[in-house]
Each structure stands twice: as structure tokens, then as C-alpha cells.
Protein backbone atom coordinates (compact mmCIF):
# COMPACT_ATOMS: atom_id res chain seq x y z
CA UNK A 1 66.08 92.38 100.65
CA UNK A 2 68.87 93.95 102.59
CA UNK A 3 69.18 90.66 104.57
CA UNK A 4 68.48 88.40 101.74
CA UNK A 5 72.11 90.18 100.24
CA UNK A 6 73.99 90.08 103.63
CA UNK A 7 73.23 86.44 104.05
CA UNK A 8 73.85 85.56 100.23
CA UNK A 9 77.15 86.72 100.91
CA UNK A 10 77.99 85.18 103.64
CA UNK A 11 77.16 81.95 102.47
CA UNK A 12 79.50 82.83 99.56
CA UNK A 13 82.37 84.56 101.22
CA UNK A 14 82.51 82.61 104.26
CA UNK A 15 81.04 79.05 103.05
CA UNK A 16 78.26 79.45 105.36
CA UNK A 17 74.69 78.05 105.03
CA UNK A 18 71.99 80.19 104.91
CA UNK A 19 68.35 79.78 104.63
CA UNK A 20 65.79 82.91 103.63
CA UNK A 21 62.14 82.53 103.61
CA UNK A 22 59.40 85.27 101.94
CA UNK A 23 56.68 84.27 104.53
CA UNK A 24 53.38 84.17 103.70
CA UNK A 25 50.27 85.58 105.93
CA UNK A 26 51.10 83.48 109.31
CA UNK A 27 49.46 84.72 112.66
CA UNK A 28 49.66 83.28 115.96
CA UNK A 29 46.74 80.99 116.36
CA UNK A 30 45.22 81.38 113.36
CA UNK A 31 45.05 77.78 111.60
CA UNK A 32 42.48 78.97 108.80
CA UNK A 33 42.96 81.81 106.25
CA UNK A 34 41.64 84.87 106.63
CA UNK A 35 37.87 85.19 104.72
CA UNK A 36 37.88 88.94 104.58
CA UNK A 37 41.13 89.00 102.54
CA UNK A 38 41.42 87.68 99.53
CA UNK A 39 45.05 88.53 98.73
CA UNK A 40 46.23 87.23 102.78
CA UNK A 41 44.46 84.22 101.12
CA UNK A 42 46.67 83.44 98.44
CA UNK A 43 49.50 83.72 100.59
CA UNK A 44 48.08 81.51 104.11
CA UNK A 45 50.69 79.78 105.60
CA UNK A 46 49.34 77.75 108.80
CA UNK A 47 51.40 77.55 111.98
CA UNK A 48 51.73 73.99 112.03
CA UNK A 49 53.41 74.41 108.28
CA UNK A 50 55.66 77.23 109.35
CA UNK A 51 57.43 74.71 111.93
CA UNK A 52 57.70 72.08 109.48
CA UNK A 53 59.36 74.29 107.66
CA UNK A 54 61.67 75.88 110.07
CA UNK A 55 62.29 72.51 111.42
CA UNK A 56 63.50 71.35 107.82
CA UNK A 57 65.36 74.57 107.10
CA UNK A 58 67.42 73.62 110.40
CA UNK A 59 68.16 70.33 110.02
CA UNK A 60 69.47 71.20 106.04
CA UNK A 61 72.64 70.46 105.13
CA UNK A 62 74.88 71.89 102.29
CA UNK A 63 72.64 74.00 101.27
CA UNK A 64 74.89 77.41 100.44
CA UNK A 65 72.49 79.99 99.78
CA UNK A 66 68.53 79.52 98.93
CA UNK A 67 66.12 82.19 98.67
CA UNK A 68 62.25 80.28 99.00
CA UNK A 69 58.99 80.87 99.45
CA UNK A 70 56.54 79.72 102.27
CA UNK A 71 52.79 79.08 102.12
CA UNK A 72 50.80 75.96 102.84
CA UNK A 73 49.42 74.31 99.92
CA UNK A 74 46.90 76.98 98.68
CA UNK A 75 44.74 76.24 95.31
CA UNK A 76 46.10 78.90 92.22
CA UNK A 77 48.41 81.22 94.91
CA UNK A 78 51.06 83.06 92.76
CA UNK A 79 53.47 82.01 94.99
CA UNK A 80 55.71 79.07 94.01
CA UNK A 81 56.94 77.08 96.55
CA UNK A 82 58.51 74.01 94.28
CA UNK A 83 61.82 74.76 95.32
CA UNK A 84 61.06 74.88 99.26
CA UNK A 85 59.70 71.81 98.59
CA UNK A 86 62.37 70.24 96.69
CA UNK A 87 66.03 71.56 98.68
CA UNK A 88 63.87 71.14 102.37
CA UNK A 89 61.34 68.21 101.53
CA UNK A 90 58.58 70.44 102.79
CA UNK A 91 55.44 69.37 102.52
CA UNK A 92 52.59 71.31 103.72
CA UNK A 93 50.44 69.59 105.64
CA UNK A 94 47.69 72.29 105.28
CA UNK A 95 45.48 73.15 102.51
CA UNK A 96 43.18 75.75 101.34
CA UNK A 97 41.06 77.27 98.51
CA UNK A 98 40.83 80.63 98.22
CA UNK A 99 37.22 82.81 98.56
CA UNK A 100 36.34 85.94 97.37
CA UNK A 101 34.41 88.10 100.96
CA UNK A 102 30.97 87.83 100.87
CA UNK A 103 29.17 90.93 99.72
CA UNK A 104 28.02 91.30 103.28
CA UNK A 105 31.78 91.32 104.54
CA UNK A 106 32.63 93.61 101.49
CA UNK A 107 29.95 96.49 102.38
CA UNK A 108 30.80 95.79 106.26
CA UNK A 109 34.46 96.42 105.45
CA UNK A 110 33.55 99.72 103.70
CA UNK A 111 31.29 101.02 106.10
CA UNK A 112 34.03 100.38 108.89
CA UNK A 113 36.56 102.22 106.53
CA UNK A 114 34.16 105.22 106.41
CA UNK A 115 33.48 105.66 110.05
CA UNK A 116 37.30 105.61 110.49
CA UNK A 117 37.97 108.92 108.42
């Protein structure tokens, strides 16, 4: 938030452009949500999104200030990325549809969380 001011300000004070993302659940190498997670779900954003993005955010122009969110295109995520994709043109190339864990990953989780105490 602190940087999401400073750079709001800039852009303000000093005419400068400047771009902030809230970034989703991105991990190198991982080009699949997470199953155990539901929540990391909602908010997937694959690699090969998060450079079309960046890519897009760089080559902006006259932009001021925007504040946007980043997933890929996930089914019912309460993250709204309308604006990212109207200033930047993004379009997410990757798509998903979120899972509760299986029971089996549910007690697994659980047990694992017990044994750690």
C-alpha cells in the first residue's frame, strides 16, 4: 500500500507513469493452479500471463496512475481484472476453474498440520 501511495504521487506530482499490480498466486514453473488451495485458486495467475502483462504494462503509454489486478482468466474469482484488461489490452491467455481439495487431500493436509505441532 505504502508503494501503491509513493507511486500515485509521483505520477501526480511529477507527471510520471506508473503502473501497480495486486498479483495473484504466481510461482516459478507452476503453469496450473494449485489443487490443495482453494483460495490460491481463485487468485492463479500463470507465468506465461504474468509476462503478457508486464510486457503490456511496459509498452503503456499515458497512462498516469492505475492501480489493477492480475490473474489469468479464472471461472467466479473475486478478483476483477476488467480494468487491466481494458487500459493494457491484457488478455489472459490461461484459464481455469476452480476445485474444492479432495477429501483425501483435506484429511492429508490435517494430518500433516498435526504432526507439525
Amino acid at each position: 500500500m505504502v508503494g501503491e501511495s509513493i507511486a500515485r504521487l509521483y505520477a501526480r506530482e511529477r507527471g510520471l507513469s506508473a503502473i501497480c499490480f495486486r498479483i495473484g498466486s504466481c510461482h516459478a514453473g507452476e503453469d496450473r493452479p494449485d489443487p490443495r488451495n482453494l483460495w490460491r485458486q481463485h487468485k492463479w495467475l500463470s507465468p506465461r500471463d504474468f509476462c503478457q502483462a508486464m510486457e503490456k504494462a511496459i509498452d503503456a503509454e499515458d497512462i498516469g496512475f492505475a492501480l489493477m489486478h492480475l490473474t489469468s482468466d479464472i471461472e467466479g474469482s473475486p478478483w476483477d481484472i476488467s480494468e487491466t484488461k481494458r487500459l493494457l489490452g491484457y488478455a489472459p491467455r490461461d484459464r481455469a476453474r476452480p476445485q474444492p481439495p479432495s477429501l483425501a487431500m483435506r484429511l492429508s493436509q490435517a494430518l500433516r498440520r498435526r504432526i507439525m505441532r
